[in-house]
PDB file of N, CA and C in Angstrom:
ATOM      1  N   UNK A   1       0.848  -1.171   0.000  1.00  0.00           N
ATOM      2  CA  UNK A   1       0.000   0.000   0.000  1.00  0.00           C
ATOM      3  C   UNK A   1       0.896   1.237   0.000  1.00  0.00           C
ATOM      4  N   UNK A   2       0.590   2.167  -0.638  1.00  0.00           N
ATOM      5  CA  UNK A   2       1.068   3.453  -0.677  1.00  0.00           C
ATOM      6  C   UNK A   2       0.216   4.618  -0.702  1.00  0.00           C
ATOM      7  N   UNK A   3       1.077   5.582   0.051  1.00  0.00           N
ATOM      8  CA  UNK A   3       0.042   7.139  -0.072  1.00  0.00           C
ATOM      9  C   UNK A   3       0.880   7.949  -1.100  1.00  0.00           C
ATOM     10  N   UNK A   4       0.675   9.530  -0.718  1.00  0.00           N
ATOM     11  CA  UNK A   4       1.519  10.305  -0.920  1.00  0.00           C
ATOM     12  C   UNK A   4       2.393  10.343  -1.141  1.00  0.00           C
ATOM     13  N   UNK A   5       3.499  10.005  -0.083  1.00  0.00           N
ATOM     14  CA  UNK A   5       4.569  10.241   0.737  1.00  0.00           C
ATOM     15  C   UNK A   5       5.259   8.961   0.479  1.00  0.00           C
ATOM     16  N   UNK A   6       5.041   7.727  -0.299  1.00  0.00           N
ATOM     17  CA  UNK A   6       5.642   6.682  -0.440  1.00  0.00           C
ATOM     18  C   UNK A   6       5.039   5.183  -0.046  1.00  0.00           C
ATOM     19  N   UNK A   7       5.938   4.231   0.147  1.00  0.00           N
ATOM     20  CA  UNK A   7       5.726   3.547   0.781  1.00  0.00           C
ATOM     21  C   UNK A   7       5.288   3.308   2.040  1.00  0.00           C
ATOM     22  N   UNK A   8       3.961   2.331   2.143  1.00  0.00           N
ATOM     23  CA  UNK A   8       3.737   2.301   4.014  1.00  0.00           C
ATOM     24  C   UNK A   8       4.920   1.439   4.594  1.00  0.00           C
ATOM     25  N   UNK A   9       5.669   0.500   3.881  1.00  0.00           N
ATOM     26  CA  UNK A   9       6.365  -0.108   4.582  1.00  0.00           C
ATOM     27  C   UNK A   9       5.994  -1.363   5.217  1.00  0.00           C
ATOM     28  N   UNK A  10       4.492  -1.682   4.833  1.00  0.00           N
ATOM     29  CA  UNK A  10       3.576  -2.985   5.101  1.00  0.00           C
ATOM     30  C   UNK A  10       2.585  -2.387   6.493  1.00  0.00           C
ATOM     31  N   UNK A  11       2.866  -1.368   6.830  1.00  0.00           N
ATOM     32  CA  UNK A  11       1.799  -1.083   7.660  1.00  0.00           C
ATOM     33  C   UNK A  11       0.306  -0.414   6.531  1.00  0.00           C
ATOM     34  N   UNK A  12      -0.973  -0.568   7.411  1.00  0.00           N
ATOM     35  CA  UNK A  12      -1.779   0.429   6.655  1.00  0.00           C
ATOM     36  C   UNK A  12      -1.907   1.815   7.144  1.00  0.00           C
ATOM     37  N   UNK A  13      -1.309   2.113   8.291  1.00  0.00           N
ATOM     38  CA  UNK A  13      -1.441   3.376   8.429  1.00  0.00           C
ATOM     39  C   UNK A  13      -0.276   3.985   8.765  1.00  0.00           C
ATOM     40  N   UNK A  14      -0.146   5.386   8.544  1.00  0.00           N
ATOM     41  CA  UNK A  14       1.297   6.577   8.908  1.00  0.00           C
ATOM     42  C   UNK A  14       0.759   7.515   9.835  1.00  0.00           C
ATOM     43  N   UNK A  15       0.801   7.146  11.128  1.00  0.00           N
ATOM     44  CA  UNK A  15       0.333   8.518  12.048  1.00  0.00           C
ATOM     45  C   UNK A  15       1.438   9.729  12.350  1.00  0.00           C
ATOM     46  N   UNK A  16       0.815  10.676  12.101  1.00  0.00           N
ATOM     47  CA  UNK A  16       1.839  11.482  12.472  1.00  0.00           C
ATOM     48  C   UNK A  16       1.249  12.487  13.867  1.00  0.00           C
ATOM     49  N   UNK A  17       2.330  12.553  14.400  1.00  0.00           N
ATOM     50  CA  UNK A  17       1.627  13.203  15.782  1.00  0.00           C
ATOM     51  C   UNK A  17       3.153  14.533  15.777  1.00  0.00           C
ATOM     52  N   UNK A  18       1.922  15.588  15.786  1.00  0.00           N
ATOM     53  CA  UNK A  18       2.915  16.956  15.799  1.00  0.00           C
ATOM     54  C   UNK A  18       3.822  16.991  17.091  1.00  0.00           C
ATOM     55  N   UNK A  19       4.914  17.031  17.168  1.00  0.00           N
ATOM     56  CA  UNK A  19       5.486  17.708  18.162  1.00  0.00           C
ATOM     57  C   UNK A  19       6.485  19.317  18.102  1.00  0.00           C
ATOM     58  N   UNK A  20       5.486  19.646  17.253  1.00  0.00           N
ATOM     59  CA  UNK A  20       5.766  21.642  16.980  1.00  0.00           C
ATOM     60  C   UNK A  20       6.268  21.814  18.208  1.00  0.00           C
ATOM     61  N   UNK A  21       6.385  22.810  18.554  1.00  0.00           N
ATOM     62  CA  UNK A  21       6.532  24.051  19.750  1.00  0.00           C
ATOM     63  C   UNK A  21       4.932  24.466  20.358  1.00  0.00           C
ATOM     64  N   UNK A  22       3.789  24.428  20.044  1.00  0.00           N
ATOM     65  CA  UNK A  22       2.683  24.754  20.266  1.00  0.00           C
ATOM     66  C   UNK A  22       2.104  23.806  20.406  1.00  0.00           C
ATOM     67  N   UNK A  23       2.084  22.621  19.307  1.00  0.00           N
ATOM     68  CA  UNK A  23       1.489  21.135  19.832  1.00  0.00           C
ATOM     69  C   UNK A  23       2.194  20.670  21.278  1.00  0.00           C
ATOM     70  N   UNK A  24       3.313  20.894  21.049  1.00  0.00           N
ATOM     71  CA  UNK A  24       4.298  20.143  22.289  1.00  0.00           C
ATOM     72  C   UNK A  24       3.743  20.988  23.874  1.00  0.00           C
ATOM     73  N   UNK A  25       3.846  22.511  24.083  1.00  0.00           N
ATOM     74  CA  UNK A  25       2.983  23.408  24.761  1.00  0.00           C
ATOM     75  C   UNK A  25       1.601  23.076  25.233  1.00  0.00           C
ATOM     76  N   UNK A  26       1.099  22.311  24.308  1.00  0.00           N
ATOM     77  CA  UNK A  26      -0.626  21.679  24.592  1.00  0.00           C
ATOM     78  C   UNK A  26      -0.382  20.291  24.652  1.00  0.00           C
ATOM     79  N   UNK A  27       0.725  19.546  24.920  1.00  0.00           N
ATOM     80  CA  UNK A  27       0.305  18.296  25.956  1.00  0.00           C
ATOM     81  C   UNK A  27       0.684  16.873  24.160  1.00  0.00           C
ATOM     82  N   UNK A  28       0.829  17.563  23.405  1.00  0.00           N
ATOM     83  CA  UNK A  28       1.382  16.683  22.583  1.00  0.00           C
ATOM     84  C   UNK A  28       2.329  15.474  22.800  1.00  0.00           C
ATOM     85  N   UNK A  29       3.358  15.694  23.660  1.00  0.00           N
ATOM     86  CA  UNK A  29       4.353  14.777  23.786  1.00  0.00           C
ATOM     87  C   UNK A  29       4.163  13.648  24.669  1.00  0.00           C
ATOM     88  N   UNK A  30       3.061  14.272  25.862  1.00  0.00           N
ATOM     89  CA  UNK A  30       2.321  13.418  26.877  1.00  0.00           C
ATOM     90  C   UNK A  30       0.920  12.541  25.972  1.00  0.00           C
ATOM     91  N   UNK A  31       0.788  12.842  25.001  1.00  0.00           N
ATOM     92  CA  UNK A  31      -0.096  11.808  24.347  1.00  0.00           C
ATOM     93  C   UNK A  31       1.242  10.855  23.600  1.00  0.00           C
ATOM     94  N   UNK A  32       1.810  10.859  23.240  1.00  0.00           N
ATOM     95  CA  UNK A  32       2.630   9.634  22.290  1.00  0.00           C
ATOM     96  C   UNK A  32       2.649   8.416  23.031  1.00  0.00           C
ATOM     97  N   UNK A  33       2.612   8.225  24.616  1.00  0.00           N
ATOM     98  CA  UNK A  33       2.819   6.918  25.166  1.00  0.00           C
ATOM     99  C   UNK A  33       1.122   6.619  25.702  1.00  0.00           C
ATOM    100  N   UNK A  34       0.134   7.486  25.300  1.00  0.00           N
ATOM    101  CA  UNK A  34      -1.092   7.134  25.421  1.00  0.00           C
ATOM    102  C   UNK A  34      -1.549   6.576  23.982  1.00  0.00           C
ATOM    103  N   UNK A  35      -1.083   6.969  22.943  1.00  0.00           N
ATOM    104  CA  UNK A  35      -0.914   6.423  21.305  1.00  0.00           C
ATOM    105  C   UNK A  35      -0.421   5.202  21.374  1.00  0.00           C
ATOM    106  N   UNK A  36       0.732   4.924  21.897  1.00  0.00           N
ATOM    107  CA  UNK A  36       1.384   3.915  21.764  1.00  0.00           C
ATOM    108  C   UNK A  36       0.613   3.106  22.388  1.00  0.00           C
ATOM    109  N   UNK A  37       0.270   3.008  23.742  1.00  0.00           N
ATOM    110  CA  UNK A  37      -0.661   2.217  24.515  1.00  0.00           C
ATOM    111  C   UNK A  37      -1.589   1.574  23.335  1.00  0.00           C
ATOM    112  N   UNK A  38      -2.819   2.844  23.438  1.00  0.00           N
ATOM    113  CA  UNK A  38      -3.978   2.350  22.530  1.00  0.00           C
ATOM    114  C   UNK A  38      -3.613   1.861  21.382  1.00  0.00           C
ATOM    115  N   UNK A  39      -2.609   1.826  20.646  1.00  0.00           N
ATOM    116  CA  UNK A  39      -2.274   1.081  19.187  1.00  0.00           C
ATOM    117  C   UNK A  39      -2.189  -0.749  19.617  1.00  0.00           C
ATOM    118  N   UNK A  40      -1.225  -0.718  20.664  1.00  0.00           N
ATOM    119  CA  UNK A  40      -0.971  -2.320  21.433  1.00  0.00           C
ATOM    120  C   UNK A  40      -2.169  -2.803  21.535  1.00  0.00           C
ATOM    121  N   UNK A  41      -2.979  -2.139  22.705  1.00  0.00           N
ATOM    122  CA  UNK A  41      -4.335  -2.748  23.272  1.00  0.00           C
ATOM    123  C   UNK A  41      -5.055  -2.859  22.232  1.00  0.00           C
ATOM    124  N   UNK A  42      -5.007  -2.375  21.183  1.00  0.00           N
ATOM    125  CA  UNK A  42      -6.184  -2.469  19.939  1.00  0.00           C
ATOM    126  C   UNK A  42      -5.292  -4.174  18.832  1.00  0.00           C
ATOM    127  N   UNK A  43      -4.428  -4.112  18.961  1.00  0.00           N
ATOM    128  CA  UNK A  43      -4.306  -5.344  18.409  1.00  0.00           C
ATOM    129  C   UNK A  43      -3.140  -4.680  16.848  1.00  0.00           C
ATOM    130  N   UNK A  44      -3.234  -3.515  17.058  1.00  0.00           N
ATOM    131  CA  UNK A  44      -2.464  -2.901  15.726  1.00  0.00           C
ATOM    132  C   UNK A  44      -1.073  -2.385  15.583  1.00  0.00           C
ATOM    133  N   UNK A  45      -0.087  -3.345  16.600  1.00  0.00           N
ATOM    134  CA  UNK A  45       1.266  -2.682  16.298  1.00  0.00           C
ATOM    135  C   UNK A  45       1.440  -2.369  15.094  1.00  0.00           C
ATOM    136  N   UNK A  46       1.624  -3.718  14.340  1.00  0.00           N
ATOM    137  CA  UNK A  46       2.073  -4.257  12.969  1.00  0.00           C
ATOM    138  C   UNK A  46       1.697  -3.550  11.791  1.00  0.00           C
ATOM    139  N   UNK A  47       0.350  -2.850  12.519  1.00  0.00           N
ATOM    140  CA  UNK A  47      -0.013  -2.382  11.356  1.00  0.00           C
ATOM    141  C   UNK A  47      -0.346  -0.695  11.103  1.00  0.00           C
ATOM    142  N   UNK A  48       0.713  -0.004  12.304  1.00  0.00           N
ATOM    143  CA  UNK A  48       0.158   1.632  12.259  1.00  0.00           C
ATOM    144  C   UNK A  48       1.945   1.850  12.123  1.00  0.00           C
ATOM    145  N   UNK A  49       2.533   3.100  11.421  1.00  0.00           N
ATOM    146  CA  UNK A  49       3.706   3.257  11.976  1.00  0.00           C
ATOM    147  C   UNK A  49       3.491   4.742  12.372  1.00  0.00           C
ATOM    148  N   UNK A  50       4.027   5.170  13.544  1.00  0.00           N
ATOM    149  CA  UNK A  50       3.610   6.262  14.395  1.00  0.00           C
ATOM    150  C   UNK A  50       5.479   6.831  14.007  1.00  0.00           C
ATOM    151  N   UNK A  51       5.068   8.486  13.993  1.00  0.00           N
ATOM    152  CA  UNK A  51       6.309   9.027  13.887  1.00  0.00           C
ATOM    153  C   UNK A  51       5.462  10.266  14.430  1.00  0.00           C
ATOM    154  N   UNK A  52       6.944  11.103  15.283  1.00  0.00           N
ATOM    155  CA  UNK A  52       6.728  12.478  15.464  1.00  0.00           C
ATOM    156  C   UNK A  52       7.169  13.410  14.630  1.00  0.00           C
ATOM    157  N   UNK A  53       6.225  14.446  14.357  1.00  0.00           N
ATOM    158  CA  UNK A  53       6.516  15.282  13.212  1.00  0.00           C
ATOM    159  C   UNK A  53       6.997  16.804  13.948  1.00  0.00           C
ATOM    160  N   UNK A  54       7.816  17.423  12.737  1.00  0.00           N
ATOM    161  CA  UNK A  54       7.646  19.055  12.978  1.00  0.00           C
ATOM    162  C   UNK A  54       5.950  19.808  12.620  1.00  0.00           C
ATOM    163  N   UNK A  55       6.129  20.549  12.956  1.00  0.00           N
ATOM    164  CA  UNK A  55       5.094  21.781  12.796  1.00  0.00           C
ATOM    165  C   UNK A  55       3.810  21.324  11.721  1.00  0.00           C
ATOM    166  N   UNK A  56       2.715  20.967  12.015  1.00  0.00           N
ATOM    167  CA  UNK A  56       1.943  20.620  10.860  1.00  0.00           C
ATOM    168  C   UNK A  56       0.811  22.121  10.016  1.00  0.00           C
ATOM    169  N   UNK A  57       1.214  23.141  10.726  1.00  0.00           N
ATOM    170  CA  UNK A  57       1.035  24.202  10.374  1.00  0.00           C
ATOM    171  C   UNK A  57      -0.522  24.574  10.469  1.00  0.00           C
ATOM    172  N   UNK A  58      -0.875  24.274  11.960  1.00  0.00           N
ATOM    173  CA  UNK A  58      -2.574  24.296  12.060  1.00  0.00           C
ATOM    174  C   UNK A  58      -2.252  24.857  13.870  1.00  0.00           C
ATOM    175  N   UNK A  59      -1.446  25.230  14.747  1.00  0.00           N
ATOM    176  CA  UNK A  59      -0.878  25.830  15.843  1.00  0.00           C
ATOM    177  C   UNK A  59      -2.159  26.397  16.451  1.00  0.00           C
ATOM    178  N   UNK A  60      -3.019  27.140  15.575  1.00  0.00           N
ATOM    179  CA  UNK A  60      -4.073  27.509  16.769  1.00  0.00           C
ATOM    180  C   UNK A  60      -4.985  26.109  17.639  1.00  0.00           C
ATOM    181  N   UNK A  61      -4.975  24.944  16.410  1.00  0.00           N
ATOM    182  CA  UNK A  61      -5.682  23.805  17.072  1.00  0.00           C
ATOM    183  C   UNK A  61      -5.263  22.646  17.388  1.00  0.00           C
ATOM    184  N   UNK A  62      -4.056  23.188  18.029  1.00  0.00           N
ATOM    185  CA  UNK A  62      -3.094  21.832  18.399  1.00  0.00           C
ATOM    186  C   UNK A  62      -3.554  21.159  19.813  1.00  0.00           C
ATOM    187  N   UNK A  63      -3.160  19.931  20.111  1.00  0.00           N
ATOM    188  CA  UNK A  63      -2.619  18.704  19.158  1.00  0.00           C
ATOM    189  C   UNK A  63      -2.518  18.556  17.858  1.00  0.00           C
ATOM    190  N   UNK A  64      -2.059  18.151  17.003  1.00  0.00           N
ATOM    191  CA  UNK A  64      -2.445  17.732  15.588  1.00  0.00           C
ATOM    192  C   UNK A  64      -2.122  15.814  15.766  1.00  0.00           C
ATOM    193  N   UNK A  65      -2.674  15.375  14.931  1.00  0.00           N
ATOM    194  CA  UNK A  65      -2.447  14.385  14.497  1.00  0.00           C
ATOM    195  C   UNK A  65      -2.846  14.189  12.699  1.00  0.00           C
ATOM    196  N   UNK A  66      -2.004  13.601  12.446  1.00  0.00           N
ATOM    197  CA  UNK A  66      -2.362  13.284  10.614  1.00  0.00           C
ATOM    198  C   UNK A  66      -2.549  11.895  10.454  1.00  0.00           C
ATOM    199  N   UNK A  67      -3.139  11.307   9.982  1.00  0.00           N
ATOM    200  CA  UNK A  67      -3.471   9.555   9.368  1.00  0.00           C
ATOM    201  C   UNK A  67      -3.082   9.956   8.477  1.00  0.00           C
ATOM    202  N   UNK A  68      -2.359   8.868   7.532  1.00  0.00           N
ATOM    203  CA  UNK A  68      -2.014   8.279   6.226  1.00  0.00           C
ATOM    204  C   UNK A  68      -2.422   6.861   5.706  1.00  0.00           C
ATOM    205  N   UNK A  69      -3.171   6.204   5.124  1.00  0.00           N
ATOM    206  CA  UNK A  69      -3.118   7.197   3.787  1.00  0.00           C
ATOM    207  C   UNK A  69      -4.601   8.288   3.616  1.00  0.00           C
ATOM    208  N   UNK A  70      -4.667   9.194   3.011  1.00  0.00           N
ATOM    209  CA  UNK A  70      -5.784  10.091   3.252  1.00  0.00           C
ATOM    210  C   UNK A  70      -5.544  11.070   2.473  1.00  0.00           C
ATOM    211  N   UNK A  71      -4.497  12.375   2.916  1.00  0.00           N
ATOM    212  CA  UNK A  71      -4.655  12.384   4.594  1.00  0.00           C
ATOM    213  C   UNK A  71      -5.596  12.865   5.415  1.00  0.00           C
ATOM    214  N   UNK A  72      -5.885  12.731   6.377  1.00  0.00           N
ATOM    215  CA  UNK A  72      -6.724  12.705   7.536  1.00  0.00           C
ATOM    216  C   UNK A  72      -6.296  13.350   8.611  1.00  0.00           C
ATOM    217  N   UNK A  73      -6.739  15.194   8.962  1.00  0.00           N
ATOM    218  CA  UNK A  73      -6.106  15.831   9.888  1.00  0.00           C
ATOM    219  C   UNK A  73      -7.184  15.963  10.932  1.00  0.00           C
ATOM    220  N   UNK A  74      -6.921  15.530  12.236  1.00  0.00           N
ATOM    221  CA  UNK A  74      -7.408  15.664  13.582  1.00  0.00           C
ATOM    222  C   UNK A  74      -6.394  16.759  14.320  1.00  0.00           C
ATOM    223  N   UNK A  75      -7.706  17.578  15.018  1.00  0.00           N
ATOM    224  CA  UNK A  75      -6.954  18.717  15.773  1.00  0.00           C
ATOM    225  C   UNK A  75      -7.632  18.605  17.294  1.00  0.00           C
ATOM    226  N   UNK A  76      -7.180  19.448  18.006  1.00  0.00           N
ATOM    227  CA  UNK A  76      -7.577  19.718  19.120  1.00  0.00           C
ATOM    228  C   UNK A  76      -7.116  17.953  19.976  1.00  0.00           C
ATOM    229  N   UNK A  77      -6.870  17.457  19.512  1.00  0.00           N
ATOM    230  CA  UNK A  77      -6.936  15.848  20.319  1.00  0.00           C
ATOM    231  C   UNK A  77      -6.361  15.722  21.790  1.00  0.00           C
ATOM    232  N   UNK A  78      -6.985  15.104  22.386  1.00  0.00           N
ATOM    233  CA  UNK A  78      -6.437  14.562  24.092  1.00  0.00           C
ATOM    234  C   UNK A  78      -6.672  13.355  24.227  1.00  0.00           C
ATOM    235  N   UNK A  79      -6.121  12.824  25.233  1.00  0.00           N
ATOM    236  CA  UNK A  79      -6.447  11.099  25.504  1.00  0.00           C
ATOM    237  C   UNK A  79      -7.616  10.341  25.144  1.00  0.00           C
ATOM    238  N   UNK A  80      -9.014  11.161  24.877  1.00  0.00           N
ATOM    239  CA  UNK A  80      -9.713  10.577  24.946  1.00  0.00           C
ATOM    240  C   UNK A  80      -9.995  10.522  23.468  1.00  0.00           C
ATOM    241  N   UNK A  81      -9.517  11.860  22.998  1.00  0.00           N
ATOM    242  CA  UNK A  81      -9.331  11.503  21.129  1.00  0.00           C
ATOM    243  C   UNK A  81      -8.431  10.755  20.573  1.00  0.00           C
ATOM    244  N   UNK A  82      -7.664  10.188  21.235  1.00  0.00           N
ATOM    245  CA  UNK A  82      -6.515   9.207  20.873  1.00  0.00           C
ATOM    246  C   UNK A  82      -7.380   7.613  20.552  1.00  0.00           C
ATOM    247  N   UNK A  83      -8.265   7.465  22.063  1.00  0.00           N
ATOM    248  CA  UNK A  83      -8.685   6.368  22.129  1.00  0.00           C
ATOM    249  C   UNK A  83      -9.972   6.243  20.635  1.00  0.00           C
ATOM    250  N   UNK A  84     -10.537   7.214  20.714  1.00  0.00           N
ATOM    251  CA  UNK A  84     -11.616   7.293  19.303  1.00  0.00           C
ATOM    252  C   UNK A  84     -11.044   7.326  18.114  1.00  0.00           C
ATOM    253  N   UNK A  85      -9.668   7.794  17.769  1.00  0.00           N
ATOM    254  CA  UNK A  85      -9.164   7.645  16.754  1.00  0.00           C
ATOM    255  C   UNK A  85      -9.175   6.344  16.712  1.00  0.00           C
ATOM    256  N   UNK A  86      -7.884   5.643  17.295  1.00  0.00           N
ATOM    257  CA  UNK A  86      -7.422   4.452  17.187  1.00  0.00           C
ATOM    258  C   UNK A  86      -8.539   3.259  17.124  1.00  0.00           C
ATOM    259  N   UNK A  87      -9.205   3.790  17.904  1.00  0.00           N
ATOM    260  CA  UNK A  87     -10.475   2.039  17.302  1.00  0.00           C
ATOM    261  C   UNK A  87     -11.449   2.842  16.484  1.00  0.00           C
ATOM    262  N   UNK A  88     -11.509   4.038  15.953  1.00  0.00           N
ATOM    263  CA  UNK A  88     -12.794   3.877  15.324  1.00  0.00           C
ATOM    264  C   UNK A  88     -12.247   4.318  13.542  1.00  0.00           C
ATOM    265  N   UNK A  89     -10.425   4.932  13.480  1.00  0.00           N
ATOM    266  CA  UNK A  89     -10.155   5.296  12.053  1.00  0.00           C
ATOM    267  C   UNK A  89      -8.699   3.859  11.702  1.00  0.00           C
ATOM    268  N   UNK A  90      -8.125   3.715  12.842  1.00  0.00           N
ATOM    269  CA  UNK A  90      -6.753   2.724  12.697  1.00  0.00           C
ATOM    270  C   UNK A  90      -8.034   1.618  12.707  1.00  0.00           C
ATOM    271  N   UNK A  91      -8.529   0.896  13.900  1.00  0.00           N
ATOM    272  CA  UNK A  91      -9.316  -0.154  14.075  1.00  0.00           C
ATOM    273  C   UNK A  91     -10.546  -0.764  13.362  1.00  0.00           C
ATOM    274  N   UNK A  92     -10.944   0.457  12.700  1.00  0.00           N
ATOM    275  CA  UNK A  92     -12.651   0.033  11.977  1.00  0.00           C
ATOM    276  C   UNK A  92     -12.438   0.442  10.534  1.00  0.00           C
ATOM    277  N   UNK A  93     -11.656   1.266  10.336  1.00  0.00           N
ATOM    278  CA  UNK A  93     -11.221   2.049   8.814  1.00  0.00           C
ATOM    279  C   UNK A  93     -12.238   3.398   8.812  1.00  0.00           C
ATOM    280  N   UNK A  94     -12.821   4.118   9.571  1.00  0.00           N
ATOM    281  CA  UNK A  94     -14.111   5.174   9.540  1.00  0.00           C
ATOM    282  C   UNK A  94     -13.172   6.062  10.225  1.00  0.00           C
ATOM    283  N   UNK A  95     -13.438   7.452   9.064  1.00  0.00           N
ATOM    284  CA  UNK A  95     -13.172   8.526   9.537  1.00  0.00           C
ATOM    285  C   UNK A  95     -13.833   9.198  11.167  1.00  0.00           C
ATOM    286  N   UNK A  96     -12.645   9.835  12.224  1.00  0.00           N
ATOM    287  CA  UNK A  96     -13.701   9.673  13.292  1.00  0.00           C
ATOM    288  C   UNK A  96     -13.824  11.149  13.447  1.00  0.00           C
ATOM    289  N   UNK A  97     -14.809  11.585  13.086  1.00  0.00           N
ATOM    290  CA  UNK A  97     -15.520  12.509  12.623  1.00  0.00           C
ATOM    291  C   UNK A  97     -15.452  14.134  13.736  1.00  0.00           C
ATOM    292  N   UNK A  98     -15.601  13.414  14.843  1.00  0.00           N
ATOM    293  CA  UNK A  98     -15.395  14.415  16.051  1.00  0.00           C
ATOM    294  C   UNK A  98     -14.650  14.998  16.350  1.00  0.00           C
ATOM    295  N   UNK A  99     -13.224  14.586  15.596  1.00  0.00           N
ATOM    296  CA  UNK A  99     -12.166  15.055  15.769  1.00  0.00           C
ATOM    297  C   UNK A  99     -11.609  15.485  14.696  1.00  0.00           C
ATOM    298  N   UNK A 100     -11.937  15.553  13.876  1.00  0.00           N
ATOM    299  CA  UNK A 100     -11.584  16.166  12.376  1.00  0.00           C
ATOM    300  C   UNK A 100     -11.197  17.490  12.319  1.00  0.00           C
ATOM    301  N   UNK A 101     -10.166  18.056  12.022  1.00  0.00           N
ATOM    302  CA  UNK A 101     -10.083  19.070  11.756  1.00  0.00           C
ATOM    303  C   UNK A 101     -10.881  20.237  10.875  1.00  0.00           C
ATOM    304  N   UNK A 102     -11.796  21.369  11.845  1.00  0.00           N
ATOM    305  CA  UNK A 102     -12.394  22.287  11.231  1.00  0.00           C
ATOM    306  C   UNK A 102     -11.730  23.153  11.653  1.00  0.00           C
ATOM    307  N   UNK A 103     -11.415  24.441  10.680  1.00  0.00           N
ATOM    308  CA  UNK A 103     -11.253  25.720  11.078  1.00  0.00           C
ATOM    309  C   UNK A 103     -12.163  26.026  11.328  1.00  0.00           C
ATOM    310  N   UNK A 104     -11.604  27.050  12.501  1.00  0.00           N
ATOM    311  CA  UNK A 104     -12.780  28.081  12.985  1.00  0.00           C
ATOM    312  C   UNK A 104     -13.090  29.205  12.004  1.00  0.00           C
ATOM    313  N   UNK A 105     -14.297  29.075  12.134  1.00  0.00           N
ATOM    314  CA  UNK A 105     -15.397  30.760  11.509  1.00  0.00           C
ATOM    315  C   UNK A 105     -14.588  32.293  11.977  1.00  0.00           C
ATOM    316  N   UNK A 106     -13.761  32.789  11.040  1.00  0.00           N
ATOM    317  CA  UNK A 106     -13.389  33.939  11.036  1.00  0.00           C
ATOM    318  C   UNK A 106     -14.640  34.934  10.806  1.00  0.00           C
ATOM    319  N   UNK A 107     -14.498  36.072  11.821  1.00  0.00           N
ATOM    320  CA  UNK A 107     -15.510  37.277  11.631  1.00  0.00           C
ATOM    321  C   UNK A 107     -15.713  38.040  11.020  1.00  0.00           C
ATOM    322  N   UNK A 108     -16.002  38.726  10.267  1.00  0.00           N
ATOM    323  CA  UNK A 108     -15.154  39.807   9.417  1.00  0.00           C
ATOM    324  C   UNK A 108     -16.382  40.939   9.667  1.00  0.00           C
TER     325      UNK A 108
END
């Protein structure tokens, strides 16, 4: 399988989890061993490869996380969006919707 970006490498998915300066500030780095957890307990080492990224260039709604192949940007995420990702977009294949990245409504 391949995305974008190349080869998966035999996994089906490429998570990328921001560790910007602003993601990292909002608790980013303290989710990677709650990621890692929920990937094990779900049954999906083999099949997610998790990397930390630079800057995914979305800072007002960090956390970020990206799925591959897609891509698939989740913002705002905390432990409990980790756990809904992982069984309901790594585990079931369904976009998980709640966490999807929307910009906010500028005023003008």
């Amino acid at each position: 399988m391949t995305d974008r970006f190349g080869d998966l490498a035999g996994s089906r998915y490429r998570v990328h989890l921001c560790f910007g300066p602003n993601c990292s500030e909002r608790g980013s780095k303290q989710l990677w061993p709650k990621l890692e957890a929920a990937i094990a307990d779900a049954g999906l080492t083999g099949e997610v490869e998790l990397l930390a990224t630079t800057c995914r260039n979305r800072c007002d709604y960090g956390p970020s996380l990206n799925v591959y192949p897609g891509p698939v940007f989740y913002n705002g995420i905390d432990a409990e969006a980790v756990h809904e990702i992982v069984q309901e977009h790594l585990g079931q294949g369904r976009v998980c919707q709640r966490w999807v990245f929307r910009p906010k409504l500028s005023r003008s």
